[in-house]
Protein backbone atom coordinates (compact mmCIF):
# COMPACT_ATOMS: atom_id res chain seq x y z
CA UNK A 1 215.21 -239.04 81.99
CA UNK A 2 211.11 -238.48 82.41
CA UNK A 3 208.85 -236.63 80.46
CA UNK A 4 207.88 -235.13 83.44
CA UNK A 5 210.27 -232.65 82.74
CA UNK A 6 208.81 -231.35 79.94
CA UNK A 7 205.13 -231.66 81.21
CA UNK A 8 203.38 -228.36 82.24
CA UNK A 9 203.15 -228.72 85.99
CA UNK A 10 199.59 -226.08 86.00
CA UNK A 11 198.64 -226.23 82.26
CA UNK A 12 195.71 -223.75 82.83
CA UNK A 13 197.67 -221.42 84.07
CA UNK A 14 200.33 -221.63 81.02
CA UNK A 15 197.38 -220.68 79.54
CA UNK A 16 195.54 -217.99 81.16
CA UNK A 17 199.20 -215.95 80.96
CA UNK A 18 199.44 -216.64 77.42
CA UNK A 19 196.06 -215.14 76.79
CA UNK A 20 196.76 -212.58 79.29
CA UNK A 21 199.97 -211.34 77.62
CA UNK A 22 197.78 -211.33 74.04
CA UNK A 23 195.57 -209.21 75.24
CA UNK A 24 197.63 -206.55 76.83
CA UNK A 25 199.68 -206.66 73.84
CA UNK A 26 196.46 -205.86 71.51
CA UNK A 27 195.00 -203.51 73.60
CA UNK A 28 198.49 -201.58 73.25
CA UNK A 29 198.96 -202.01 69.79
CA UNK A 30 195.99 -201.74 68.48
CA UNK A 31 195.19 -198.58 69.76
CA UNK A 32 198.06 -197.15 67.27
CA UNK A 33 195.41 -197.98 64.62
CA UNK A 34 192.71 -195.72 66.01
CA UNK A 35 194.15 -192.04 65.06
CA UNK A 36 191.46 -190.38 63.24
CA UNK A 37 191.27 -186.89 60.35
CA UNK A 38 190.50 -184.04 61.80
CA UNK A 39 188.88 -180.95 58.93
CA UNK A 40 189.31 -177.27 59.28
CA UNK A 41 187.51 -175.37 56.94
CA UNK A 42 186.31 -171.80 57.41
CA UNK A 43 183.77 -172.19 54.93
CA UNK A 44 181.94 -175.04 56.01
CA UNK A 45 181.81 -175.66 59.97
CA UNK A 46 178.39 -174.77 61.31
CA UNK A 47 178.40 -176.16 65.04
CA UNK A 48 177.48 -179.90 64.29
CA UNK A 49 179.24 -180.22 60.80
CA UNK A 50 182.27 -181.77 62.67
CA UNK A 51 184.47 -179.16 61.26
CA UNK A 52 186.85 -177.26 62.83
CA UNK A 53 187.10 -173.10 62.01
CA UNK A 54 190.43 -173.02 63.43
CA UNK A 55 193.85 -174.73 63.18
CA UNK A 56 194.25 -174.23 66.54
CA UNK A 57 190.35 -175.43 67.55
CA UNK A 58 191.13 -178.55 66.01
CA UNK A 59 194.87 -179.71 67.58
CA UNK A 60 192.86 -178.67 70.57
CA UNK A 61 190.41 -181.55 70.00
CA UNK A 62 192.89 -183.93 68.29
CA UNK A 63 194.22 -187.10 70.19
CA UNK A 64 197.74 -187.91 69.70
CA UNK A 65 198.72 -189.52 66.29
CA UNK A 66 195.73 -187.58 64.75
CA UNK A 67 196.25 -186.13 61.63
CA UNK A 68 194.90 -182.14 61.22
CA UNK A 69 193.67 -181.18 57.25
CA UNK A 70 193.95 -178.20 56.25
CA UNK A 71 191.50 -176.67 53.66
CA UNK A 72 193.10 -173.81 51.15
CA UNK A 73 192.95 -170.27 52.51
CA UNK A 74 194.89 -168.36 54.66
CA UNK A 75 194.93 -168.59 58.43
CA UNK A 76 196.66 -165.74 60.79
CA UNK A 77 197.33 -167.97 63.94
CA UNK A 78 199.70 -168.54 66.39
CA UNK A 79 199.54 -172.32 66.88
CA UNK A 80 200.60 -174.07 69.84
CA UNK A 81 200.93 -178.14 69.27
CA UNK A 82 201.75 -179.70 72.25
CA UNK A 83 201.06 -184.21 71.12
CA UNK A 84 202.47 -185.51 67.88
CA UNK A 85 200.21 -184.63 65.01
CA UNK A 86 200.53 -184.40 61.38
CA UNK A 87 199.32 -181.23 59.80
CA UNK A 88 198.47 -181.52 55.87
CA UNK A 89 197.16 -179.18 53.60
């Protein structure tokens, strides 16, 4: 029996799909790593302080996997969360 076999026939292309499948695969995994902190707090979100006055203001302008802090206080709301966040306070 050969080697032949065993040989690559179109070793360039072996490569270029390997490399191909990499980077599809990082591009859609590591995009799981990119989920930012969004902050309301009443007190302190003057337009350009990247604070949010509202629960609802900020799951508006969260991505999905974002995670919403809450500041103490008491909000009267009526939230409507429609992509998975977290919400801590």
């Amino acid at each position: 029996m050969s080697d032949s076999f065993l040989r690559p026939r179109h070793p360039l292309l072996l490569i270029a799909t390997a490399i191909g499948f990499l980077l599809v695969s990082l591009a859609f995994f590591g995009s799981a790593s990119a989920a930012t902190t969004l902050l309301v707090d009443p007190s302190n979100c003057a337009s350009g302080s990247g604070n949010y006055c509202s629960i609802q203001a900020a799951i508006n302008a969260a991505t999905p996997g974002d995670t919403v802090f809450i500041t103490d206080g008491t909000y009267v709301e009526k939230l409507t969360i429609y992509k998975p966040l977290t919400l801590q306070g």
